[in-house]
Protein backbone atom coordinates (compact mmCIF):
# COMPACT_ATOMS: atom_id res chain seq x y z
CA UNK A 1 -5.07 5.40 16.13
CA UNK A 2 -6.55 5.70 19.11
CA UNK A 3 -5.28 8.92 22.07
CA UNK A 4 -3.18 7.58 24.44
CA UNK A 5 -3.71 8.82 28.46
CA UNK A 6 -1.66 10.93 29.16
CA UNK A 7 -0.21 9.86 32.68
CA UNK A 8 2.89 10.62 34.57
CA UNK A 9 5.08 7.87 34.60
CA UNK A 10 7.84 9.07 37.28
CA UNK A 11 6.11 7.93 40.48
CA UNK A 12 6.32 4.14 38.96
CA UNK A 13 9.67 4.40 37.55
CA UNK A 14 10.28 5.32 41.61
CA UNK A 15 9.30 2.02 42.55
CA UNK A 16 10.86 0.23 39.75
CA UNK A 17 14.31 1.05 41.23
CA UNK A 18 13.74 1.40 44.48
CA UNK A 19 13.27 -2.63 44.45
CA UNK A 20 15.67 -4.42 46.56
CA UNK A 21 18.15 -7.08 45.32
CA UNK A 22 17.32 -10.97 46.85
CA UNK A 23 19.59 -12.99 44.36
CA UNK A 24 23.44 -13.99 45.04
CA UNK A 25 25.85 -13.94 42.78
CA UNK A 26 25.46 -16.22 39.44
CA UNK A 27 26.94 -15.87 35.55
CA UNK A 28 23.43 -15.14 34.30
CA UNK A 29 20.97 -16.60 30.92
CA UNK A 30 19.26 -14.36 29.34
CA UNK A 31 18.38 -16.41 26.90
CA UNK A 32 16.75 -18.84 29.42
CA UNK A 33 13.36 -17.57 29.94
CA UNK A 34 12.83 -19.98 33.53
CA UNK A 35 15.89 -18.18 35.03
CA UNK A 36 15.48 -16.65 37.90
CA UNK A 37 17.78 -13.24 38.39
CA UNK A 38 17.80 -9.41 39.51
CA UNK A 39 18.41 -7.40 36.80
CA UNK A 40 17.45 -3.85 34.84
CA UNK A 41 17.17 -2.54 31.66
CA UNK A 42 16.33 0.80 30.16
CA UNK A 43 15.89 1.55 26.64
CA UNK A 44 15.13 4.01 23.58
CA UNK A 45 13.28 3.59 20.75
CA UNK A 46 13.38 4.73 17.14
CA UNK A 47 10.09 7.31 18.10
CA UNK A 48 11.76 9.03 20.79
CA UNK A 49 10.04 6.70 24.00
CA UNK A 50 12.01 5.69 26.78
CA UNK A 51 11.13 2.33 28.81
CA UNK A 52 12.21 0.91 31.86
CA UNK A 53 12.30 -2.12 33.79
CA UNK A 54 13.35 -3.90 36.88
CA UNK A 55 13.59 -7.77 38.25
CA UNK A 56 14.18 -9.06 41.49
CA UNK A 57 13.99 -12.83 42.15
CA UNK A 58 13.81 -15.25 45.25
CA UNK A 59 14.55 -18.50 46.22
CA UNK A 60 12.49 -20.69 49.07
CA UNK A 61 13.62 -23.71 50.93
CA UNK A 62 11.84 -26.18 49.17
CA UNK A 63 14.11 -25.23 46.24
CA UNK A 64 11.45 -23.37 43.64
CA UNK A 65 12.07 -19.73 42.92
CA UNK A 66 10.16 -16.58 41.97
CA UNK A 67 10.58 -13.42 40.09
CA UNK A 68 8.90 -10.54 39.89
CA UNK A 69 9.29 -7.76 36.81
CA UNK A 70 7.94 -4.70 36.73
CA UNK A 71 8.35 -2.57 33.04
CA UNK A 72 7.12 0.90 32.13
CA UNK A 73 7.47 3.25 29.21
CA UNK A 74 6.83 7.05 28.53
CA UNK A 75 6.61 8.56 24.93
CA UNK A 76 8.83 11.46 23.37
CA UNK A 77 6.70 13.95 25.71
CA UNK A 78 7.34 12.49 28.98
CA UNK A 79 3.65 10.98 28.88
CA UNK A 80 2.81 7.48 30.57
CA UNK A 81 1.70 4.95 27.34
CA UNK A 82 2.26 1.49 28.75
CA UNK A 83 3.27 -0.56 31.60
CA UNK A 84 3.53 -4.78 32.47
CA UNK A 85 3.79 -6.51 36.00
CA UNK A 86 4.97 -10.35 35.38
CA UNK A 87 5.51 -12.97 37.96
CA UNK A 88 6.93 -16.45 37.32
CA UNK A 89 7.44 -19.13 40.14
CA UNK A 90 9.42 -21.43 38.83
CA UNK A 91 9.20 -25.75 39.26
CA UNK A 92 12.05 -27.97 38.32
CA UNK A 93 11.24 -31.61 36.82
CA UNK A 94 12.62 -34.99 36.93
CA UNK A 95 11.35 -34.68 32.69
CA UNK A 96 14.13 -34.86 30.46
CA UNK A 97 11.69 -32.79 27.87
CA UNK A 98 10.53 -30.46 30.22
CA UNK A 99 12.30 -29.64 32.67
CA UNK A 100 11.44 -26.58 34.18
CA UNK A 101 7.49 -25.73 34.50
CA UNK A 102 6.91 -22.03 35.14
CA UNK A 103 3.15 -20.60 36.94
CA UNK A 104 3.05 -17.01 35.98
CA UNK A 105 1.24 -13.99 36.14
CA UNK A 106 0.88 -10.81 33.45
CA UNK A 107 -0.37 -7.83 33.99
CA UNK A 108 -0.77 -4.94 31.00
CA UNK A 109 -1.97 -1.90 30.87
CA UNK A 110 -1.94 0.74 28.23
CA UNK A 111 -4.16 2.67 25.49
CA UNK A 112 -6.29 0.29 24.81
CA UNK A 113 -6.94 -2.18 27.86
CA UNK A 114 -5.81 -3.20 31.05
CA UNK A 115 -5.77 -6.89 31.65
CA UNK A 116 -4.22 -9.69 33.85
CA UNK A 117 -3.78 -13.13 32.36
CA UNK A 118 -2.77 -16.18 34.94
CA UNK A 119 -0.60 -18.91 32.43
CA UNK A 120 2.33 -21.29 32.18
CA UNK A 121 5.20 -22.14 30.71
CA UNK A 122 7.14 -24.59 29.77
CA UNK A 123 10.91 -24.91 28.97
CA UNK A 124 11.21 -27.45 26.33
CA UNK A 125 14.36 -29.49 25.80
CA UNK A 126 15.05 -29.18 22.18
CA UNK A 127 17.94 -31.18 22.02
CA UNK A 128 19.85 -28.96 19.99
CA UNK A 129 22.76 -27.05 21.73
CA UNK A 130 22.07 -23.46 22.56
CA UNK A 131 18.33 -23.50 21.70
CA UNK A 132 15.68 -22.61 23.83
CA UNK A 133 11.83 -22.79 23.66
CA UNK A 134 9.47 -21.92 25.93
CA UNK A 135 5.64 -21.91 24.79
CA UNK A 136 3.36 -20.32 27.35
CA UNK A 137 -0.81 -20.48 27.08
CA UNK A 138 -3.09 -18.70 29.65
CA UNK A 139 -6.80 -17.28 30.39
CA UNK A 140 -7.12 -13.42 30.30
CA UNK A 141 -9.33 -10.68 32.23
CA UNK A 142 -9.76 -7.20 31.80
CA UNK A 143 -11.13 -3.94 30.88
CA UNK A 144 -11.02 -1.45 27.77
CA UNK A 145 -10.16 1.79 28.16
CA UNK A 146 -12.23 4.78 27.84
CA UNK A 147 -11.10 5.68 24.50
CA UNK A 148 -12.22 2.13 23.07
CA UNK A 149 -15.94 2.70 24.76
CA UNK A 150 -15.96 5.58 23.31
CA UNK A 151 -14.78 4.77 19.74
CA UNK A 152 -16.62 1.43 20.13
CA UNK A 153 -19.34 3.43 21.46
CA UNK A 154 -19.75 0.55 24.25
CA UNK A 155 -20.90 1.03 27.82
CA UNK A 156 -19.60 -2.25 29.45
CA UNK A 157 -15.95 -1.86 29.45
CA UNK A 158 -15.48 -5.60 30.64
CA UNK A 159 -13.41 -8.54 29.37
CA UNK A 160 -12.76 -11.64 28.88
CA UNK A 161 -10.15 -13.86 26.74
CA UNK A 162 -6.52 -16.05 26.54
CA UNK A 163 -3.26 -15.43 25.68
CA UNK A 164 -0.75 -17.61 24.24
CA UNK A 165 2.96 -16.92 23.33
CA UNK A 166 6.06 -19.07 21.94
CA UNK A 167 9.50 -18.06 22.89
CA UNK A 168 12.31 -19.17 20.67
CA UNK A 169 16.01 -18.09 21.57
CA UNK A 170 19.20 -19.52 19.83
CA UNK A 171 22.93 -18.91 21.55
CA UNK A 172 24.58 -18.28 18.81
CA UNK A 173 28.46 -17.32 20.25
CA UNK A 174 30.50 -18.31 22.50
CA UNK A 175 30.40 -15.14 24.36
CA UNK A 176 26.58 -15.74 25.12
CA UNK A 177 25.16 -13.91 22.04
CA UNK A 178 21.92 -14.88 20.92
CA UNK A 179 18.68 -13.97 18.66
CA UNK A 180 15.40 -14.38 20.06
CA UNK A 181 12.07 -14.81 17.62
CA UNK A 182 8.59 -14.63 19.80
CA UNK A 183 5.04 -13.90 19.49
CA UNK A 184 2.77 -12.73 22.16
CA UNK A 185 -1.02 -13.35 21.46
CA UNK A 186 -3.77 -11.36 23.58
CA UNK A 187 -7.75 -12.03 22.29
CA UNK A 188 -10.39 -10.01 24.68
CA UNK A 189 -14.31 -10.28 24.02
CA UNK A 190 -16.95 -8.59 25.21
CA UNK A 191 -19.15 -5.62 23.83
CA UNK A 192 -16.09 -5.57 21.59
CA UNK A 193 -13.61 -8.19 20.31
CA UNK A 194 -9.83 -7.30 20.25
CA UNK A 195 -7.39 -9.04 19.53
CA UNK A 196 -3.40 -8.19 19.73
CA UNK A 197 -0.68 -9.42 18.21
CA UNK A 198 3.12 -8.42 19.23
CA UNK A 199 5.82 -10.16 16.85
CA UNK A 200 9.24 -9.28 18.65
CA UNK A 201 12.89 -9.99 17.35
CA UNK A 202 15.51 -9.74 19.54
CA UNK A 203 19.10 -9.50 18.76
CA UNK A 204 21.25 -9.50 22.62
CA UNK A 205 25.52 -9.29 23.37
CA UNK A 206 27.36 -8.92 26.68
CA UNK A 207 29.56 -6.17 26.80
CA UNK A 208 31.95 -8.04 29.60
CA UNK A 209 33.09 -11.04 30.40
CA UNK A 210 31.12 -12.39 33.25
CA UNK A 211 27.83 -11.26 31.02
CA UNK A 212 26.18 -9.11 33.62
CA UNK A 213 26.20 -5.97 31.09
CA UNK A 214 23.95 -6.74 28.01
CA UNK A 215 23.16 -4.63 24.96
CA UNK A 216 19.94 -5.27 22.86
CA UNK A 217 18.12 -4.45 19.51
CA UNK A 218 14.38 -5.46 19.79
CA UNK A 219 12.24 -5.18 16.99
CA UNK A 220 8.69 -5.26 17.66
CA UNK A 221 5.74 -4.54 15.43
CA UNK A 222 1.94 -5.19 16.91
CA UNK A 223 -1.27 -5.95 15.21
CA UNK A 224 -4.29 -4.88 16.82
CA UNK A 225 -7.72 -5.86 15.76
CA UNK A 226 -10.66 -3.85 17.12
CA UNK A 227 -14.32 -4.49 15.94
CA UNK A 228 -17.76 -4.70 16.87
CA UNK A 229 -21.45 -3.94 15.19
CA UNK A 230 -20.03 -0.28 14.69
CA UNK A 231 -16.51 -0.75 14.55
CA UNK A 232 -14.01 -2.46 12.76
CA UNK A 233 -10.39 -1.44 13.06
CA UNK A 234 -7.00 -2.76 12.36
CA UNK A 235 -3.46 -1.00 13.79
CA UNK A 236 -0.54 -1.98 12.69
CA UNK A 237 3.25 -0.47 14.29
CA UNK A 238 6.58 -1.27 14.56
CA UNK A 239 9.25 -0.27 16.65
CA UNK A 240 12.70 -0.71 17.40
CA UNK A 241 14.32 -0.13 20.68
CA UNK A 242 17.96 -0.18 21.89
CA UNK A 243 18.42 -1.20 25.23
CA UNK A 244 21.24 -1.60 27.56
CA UNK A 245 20.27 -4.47 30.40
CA UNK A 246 22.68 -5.29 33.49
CA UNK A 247 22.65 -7.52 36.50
CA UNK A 248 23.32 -7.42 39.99
């Protein structure tokens, strides 16, 4: 597997929670990817990382809102490995299938690449009580890192590609409980073809009443294909993280 940078991470993590708060008060969704909210959640994995992450969201007048969500993660050393920006501004239909239409923006960065992919999303209608789906397709630009020039032995670091996702979430309890099932697709070409696959399972509770305290087990294990005339390399991980998300 390929070094990671090592990076200090607390100068981001200062911005992540220095972000204001723009909602009001709601019971919030979390299983309703199109909703809107300001929120945090930090976490621990099974390898000893620690992640991080903040969301603030806004309404305008003409009645669509926005939210932005800034996450970032450190390894058992304290060193930097990975961090994603998203946006979503967020349309509401007259469509009884889809009702909600989401224009969004993701941003990663980590050991391998650094990439922004402009998308949407949909929230489909399923018709069955407490599920959710919400497929999302975009185009992707980027750049590799140095370690995959140098491994690839490549001198043009540039990128281009898609990225597609569907997110599946079921409400399973009264309380709000529910599972989530969703895979997030990221193919880059260029002097070298990647492509990344992140399957996640997600298992989520309130811990009060009003369900503005959340606790979550995500399970996520990524396949990474790397190859070229000189390379061809194939990564597979899985981790698990606990996390403990709130609202405010």
């Amino acid at each position: 597997m390929m070094n990671k940078n090592a990076k200090s991470v607390a100068p981001l993590l200062a911005v992540m929670f220095a972000v204001p708060s723009f909602a009001g008060e709601k019971t919030p969704d979390p299983s309703d990817l199109t909703e809107t909210n300001t929120s945090a959640y930090v976490g621990m994995s099974n390898k000893g990382g620690f992640k991080g992450s903040i969301s603030g969201d806004m309404k305008f007048n003409n009645g669509q809102q926005g939210m932005f969500t800034l996450e970032a993660a450190i390894d058992k050393d304290g060193d930097y490995t990975d961090s994603r920006l998203q946006y979503f501004h967020v349309f509401s239909t007259e469509n009884t299938v889809v009702p909600k239409i989401a224009a969004s923006l993701d941003v990663l960065d980590n050991a391998l690449f650094t990439s922004a992919s402009p998308g949407i999303t949909l929230a489909i209608n399923s018709g069955i009580k407490g599920l959710n789906i919400f497929p999302r397709a975009g185009v992707l630009a980027g750049k590799y890192s140095d370690d995959v020039k140098k491994q690839a032995n490549i001198t043009d670091d540039s990128a281009v590609g898609g990225s597609a996702a569907l997110y599946v979430f079921y409400t399973a309890g009264n309380d709000g409980t529910y599972f989530g099932l969703y895979p997030e697709y990221n193919y880059l070409s260029g002097d070298v073809d990647m492509s990344v696959l992140n399957t996640n399972f997600l298992m989520s509770t309130p811990f009060n009443s009003d369900r503005t305290r959340w606790g979550q087990i995500k399970i996520t294990n990524t396949n990474t294909t790397i190859k070229n005339s000189l390379i061809d390399e194939k990564i597979n991980d899985t981790v698990v993280w606990a996390n403990y998300k709130f609202y405010f």
